[in-house]
N, C-alpha and C. Protein backbone atom coordinates (compact mmCIF):
# COMPACT_ATOMS: atom_id res chain seq x y z
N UNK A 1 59.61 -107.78 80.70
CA UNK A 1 60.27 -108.62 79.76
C UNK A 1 59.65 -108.48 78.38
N UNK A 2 60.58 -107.91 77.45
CA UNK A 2 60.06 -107.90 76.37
C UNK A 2 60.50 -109.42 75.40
N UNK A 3 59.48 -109.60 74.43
CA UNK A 3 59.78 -110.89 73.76
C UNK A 3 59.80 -110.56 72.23
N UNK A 4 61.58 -110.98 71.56
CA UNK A 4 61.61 -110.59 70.19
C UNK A 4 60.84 -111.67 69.41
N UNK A 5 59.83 -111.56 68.76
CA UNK A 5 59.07 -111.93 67.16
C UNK A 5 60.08 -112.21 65.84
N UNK A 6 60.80 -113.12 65.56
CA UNK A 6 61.36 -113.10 64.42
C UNK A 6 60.52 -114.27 63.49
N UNK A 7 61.10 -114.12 62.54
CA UNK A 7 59.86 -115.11 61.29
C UNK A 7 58.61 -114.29 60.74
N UNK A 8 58.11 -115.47 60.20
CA UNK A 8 56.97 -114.85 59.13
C UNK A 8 55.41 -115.71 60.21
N UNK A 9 54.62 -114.85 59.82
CA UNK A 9 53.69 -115.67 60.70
C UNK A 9 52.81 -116.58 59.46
N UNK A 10 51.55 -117.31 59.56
CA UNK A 10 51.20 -118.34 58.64
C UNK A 10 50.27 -117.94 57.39
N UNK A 11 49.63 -116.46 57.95
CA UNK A 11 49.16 -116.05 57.08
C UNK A 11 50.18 -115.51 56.05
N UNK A 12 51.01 -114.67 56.25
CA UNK A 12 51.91 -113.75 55.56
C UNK A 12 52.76 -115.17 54.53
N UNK A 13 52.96 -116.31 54.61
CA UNK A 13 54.11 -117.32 54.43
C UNK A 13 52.82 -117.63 53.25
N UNK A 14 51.41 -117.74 53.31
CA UNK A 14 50.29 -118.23 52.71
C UNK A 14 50.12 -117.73 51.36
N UNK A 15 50.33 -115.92 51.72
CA UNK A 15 49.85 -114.66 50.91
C UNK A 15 50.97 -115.03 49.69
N UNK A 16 52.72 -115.06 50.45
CA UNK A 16 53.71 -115.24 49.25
C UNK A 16 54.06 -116.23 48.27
N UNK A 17 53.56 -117.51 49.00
CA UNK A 17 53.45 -118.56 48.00
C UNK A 17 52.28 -118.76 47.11
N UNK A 18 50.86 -118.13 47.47
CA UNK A 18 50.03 -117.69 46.43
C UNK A 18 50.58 -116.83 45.45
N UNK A 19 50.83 -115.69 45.72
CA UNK A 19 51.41 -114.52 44.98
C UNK A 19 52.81 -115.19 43.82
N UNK A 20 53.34 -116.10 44.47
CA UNK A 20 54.35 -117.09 43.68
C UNK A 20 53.75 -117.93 42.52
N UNK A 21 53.10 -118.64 42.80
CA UNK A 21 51.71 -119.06 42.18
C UNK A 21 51.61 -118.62 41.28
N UNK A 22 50.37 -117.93 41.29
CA UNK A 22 49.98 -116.89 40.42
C UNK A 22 50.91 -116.67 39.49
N UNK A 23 52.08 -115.85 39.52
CA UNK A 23 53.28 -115.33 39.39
C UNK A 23 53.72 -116.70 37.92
N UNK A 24 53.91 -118.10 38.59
CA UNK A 24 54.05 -119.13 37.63
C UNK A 24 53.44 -119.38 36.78
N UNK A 25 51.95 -119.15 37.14
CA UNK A 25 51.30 -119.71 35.93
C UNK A 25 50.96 -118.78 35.09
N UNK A 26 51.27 -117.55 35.11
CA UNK A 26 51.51 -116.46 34.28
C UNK A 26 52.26 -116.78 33.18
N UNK A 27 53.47 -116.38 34.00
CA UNK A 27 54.52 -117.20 33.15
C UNK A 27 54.55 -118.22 31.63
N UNK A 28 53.85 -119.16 32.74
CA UNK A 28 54.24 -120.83 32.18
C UNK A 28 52.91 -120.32 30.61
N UNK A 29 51.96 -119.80 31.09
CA UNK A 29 50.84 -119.59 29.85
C UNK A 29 51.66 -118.55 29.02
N UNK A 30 52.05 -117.38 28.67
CA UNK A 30 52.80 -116.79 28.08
C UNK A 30 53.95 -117.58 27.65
N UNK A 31 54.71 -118.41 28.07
CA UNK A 31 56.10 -119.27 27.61
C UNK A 31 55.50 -119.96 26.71
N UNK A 32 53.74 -120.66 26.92
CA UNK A 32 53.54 -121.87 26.01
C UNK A 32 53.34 -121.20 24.67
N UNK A 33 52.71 -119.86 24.31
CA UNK A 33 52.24 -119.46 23.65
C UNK A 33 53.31 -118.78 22.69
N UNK A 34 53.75 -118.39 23.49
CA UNK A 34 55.64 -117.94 22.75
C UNK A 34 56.27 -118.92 21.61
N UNK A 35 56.10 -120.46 22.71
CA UNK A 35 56.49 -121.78 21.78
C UNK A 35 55.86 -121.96 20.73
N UNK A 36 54.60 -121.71 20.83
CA UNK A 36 53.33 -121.84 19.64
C UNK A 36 54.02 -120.80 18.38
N UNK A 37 53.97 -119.95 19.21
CA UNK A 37 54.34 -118.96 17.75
C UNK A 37 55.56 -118.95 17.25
N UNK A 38 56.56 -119.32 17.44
CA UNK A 38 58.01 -119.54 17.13
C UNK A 38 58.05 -120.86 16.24
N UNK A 39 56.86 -121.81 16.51
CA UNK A 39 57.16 -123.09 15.76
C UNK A 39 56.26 -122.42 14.44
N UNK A 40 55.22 -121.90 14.82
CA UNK A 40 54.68 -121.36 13.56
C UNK A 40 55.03 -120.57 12.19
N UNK A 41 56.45 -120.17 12.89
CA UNK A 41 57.62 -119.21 12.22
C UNK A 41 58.13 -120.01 11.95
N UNK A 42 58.44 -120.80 12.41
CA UNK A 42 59.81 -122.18 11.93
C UNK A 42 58.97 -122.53 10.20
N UNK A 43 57.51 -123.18 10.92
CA UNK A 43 56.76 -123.69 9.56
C UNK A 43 56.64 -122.95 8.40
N UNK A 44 56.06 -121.61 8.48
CA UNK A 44 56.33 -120.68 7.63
C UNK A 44 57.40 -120.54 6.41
N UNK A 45 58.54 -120.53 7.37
CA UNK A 45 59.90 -120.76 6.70
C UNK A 45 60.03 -121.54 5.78
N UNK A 46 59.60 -122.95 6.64
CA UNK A 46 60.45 -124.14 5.95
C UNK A 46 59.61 -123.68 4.32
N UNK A 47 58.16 -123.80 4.82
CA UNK A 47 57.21 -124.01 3.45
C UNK A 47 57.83 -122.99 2.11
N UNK A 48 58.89 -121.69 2.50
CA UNK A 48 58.72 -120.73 1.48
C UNK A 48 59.87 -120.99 1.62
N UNK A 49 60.97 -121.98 1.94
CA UNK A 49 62.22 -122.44 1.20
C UNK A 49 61.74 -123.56 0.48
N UNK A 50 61.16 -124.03 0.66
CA UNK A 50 60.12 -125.21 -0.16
C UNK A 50 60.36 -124.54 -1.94
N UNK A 51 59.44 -123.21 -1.73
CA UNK A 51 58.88 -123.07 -2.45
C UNK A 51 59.71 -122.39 -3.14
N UNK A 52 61.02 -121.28 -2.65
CA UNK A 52 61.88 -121.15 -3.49
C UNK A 52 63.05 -122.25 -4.28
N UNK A 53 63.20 -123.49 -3.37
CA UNK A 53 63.85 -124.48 -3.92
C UNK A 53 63.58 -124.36 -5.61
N UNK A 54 61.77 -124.93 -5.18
CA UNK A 54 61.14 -125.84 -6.52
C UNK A 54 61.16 -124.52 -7.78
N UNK A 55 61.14 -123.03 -7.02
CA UNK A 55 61.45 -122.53 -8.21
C UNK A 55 62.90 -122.39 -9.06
N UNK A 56 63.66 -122.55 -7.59
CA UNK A 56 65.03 -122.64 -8.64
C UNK A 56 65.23 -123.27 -8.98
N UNK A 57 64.72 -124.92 -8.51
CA UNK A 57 64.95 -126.06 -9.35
C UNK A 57 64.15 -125.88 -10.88
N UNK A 58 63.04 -124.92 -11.08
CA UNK A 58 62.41 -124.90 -12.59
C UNK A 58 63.39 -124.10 -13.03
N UNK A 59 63.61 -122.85 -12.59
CA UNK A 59 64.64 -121.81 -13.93
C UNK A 59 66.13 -122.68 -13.98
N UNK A 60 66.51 -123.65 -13.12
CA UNK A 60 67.80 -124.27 -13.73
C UNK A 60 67.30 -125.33 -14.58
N UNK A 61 66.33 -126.29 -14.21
CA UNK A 61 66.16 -127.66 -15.35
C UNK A 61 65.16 -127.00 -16.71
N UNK A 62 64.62 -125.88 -16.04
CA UNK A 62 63.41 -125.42 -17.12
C UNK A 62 62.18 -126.55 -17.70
N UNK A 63 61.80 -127.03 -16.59
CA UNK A 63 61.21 -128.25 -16.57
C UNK A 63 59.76 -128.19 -15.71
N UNK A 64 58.95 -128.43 -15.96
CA UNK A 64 57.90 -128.61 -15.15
C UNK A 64 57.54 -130.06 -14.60
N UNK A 65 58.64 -130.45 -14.53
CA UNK A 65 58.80 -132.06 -13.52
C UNK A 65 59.95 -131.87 -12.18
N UNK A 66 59.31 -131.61 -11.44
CA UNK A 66 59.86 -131.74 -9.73
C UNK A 66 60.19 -132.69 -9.53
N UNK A 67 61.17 -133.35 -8.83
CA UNK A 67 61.31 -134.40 -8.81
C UNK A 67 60.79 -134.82 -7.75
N UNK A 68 60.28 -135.98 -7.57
CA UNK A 68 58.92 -136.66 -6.84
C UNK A 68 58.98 -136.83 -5.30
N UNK A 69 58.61 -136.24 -4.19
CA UNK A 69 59.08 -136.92 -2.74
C UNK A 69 58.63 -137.93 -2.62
N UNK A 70 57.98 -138.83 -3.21
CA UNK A 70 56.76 -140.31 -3.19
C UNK A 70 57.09 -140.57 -1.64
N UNK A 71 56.73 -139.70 -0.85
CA UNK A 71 56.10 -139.79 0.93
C UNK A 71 57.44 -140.26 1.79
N UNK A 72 58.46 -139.87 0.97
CA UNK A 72 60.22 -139.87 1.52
C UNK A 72 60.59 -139.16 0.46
N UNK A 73 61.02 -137.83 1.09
CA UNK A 73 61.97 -136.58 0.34
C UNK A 73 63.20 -137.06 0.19
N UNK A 74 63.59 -136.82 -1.51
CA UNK A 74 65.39 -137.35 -1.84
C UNK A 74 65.23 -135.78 -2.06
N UNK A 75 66.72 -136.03 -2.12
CA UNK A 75 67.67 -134.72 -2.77
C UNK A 75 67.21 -134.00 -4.08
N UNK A 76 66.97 -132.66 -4.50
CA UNK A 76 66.71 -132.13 -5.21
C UNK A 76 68.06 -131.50 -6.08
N UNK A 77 68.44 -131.81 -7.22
CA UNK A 77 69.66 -131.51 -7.99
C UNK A 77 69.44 -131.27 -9.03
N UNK A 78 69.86 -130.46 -9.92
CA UNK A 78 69.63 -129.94 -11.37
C UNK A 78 71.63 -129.83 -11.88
N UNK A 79 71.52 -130.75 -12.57
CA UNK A 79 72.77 -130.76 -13.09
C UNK A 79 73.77 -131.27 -12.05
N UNK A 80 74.64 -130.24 -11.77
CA UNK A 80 75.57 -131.02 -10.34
C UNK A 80 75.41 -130.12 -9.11
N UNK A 81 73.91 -129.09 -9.71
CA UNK A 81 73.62 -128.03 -8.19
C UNK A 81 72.86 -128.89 -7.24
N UNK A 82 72.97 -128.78 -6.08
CA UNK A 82 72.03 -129.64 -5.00
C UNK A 82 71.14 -128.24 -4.85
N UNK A 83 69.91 -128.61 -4.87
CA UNK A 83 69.27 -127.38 -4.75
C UNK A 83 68.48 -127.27 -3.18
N UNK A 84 67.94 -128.52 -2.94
CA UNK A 84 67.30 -128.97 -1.70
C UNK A 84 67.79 -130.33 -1.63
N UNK A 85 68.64 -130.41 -0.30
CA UNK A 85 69.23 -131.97 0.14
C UNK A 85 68.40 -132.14 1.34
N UNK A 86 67.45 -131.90 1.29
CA UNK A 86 66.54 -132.47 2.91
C UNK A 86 65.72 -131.53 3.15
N UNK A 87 64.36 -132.37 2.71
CA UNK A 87 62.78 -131.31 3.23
C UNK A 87 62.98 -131.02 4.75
N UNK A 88 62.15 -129.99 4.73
CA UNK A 88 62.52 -129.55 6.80
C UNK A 88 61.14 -130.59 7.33
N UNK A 89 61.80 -130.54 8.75
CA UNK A 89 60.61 -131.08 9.34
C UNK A 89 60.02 -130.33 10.07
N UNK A 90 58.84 -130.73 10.81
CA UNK A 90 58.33 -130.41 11.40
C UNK A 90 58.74 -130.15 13.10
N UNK A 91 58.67 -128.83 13.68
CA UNK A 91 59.78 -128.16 14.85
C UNK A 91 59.09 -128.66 15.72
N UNK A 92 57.79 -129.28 16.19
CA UNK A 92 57.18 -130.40 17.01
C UNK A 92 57.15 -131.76 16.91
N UNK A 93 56.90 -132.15 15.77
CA UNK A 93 56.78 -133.48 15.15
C UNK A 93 57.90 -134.11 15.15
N UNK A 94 57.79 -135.64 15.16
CA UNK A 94 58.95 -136.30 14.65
C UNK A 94 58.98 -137.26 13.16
N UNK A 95 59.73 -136.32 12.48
CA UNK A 95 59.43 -137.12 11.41
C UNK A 95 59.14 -135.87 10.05
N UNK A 96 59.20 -136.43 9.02
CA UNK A 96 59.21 -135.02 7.82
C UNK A 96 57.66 -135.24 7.65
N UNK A 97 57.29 -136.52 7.83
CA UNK A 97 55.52 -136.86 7.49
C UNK A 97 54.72 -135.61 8.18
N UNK A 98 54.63 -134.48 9.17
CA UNK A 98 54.39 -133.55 9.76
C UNK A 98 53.59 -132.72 8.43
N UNK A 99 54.64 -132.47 7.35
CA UNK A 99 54.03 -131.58 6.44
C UNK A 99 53.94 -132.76 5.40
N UNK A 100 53.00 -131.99 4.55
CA UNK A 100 52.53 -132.28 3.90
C UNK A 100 52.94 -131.63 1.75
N UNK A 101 53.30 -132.90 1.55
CA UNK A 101 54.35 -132.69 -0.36
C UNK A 101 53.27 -132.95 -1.21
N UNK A 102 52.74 -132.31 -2.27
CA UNK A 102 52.15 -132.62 -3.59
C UNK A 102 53.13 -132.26 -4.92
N UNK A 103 54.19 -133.31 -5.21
CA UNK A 103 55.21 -132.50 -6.50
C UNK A 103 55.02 -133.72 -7.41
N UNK A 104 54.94 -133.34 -8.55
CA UNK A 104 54.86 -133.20 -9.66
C UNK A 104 55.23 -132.46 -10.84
N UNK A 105 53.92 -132.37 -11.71
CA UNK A 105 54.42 -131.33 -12.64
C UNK A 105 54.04 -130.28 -11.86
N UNK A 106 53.47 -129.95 -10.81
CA UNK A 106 53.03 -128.94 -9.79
C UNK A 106 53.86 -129.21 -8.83
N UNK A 107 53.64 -127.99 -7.63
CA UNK A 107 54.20 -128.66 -6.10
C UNK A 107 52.92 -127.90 -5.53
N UNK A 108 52.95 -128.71 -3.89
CA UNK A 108 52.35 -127.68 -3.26
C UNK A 108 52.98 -128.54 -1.89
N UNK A 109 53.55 -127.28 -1.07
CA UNK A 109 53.36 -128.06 0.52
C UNK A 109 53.10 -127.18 1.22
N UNK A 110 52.50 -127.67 2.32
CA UNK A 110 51.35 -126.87 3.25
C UNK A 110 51.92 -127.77 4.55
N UNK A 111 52.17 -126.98 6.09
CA UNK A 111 52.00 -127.41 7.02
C UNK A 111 51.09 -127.10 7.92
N UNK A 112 50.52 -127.72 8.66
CA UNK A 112 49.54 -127.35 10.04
C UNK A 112 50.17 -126.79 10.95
N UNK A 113 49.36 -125.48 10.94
CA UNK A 113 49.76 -124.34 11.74
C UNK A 113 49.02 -124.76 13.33
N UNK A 114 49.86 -124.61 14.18
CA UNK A 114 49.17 -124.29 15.57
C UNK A 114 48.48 -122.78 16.04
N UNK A 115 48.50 -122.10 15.38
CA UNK A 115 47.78 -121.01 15.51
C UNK A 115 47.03 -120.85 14.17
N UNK A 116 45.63 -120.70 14.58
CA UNK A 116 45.15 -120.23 13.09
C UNK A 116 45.25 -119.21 12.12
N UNK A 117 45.49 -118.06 13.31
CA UNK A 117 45.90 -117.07 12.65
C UNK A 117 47.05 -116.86 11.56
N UNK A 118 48.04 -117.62 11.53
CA UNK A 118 49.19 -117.64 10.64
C UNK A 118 48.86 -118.72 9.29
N UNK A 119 47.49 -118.72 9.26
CA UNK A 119 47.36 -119.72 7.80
C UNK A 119 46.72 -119.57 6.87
N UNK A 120 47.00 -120.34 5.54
CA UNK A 120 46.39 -119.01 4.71
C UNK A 120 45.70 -120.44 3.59
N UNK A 121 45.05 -121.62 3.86
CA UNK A 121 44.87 -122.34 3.59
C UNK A 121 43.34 -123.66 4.29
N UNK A 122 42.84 -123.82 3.87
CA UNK A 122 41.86 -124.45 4.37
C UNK A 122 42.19 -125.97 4.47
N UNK A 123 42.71 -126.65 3.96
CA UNK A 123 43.08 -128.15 3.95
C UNK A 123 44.41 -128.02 3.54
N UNK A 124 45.12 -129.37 3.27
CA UNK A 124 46.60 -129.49 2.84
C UNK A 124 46.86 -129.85 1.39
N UNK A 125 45.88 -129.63 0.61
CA UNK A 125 46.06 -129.30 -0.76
C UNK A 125 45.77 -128.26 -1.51
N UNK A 126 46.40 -127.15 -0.86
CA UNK A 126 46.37 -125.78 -1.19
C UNK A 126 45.01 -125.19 -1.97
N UNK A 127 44.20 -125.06 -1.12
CA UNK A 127 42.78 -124.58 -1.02
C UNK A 127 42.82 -123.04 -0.59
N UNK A 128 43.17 -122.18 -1.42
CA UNK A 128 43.58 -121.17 -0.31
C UNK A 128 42.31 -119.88 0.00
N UNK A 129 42.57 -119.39 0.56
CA UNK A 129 40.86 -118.98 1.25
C UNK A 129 41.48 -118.08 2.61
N UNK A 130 40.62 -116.74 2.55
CA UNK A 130 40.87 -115.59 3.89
C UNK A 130 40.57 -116.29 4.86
N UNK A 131 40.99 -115.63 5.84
CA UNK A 131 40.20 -115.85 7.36
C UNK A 131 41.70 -116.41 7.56
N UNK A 132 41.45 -117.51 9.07
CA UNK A 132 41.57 -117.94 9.52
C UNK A 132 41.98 -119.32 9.24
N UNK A 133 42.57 -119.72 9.18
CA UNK A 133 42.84 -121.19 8.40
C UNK A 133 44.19 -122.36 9.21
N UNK A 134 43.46 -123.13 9.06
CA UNK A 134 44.64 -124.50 9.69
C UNK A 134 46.01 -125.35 9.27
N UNK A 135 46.22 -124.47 7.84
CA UNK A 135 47.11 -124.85 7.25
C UNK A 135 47.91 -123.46 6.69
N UNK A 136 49.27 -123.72 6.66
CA UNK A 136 49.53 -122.62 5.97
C UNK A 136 50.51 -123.41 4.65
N UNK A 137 50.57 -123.20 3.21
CA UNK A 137 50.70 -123.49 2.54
C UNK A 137 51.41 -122.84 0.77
N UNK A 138 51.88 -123.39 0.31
CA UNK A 138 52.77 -122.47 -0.86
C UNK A 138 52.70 -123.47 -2.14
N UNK A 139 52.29 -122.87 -3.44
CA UNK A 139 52.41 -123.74 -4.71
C UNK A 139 53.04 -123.41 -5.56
N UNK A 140 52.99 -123.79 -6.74
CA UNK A 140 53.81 -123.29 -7.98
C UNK A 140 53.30 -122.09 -8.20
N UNK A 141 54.14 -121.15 -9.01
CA UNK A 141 54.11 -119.98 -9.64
C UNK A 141 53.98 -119.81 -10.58
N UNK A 142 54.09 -120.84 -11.40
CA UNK A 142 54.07 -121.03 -13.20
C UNK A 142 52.87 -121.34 -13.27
């Protein structure tokens, strides 16, 4: 009498859900890091539409007065152009408070980078400095 064996035995059932494992948290560490750097691109962005706004807002008013975010961003308009109708926020954060506005007769905004590598700033009042840095950040040109 022969006897058929079908199934997996307990070791082999052990080996594939380790190997699964493994397999996830691969994954899941590469996915987080992906997120990291994609928001870091988001920030990037926002800061150097920032910064082209405030320049087109100078060659249309020809003015070295920005008009003020006083820690709530209004609408940016020069004549009847809307130039910037809404600072970006922050692609983690809730809330525009994330980055960080200095406008005036200057501007500067700088957000906190989650990777250091993408920053080109030492603090959030545009300190700017090689290496490695925790902020990445953009000012006037004039």
């Amino acid at each position: 009498m022969k006897k058929n064996k079908t199934g997996f035995t307990l070791f082999e059932l052990l080996v594939s859900i380790s190997i699964i494992a493994i397999l996830t948290a691969v994954v899941s560490v590469s996915y987080s890091v992906a997120q990291k750097k994609a928001r870091d691109v988001k920030r990037r962005q926002d800061m150097e539409m920032v910064q082209k706004a405030a320049e087109q807002y100078y060659s249309l008013s020809n003015s070295y007065s920005y008009p003020s975010s006083n820690n709530a961003p209004t609408d940016w308009t020069a004549g009847t152009e809307v130039i910037l109708n809404m600072f970006p926020t922050d692609p983690k954060a809730i809330g525009w408070t994330a980055y960080s506005y200095s406008i005036g007769t200057t501007y500067c905004a700088c957000a906190a980078v989650e990777n250091e590598m993408n920053g080109n700033s030492s603090n959030n009042s545009c300190s700017f400095s090689s290496g490695d840095q925790p902020y990445f950040c953009v000012k006037s040109q004039q």
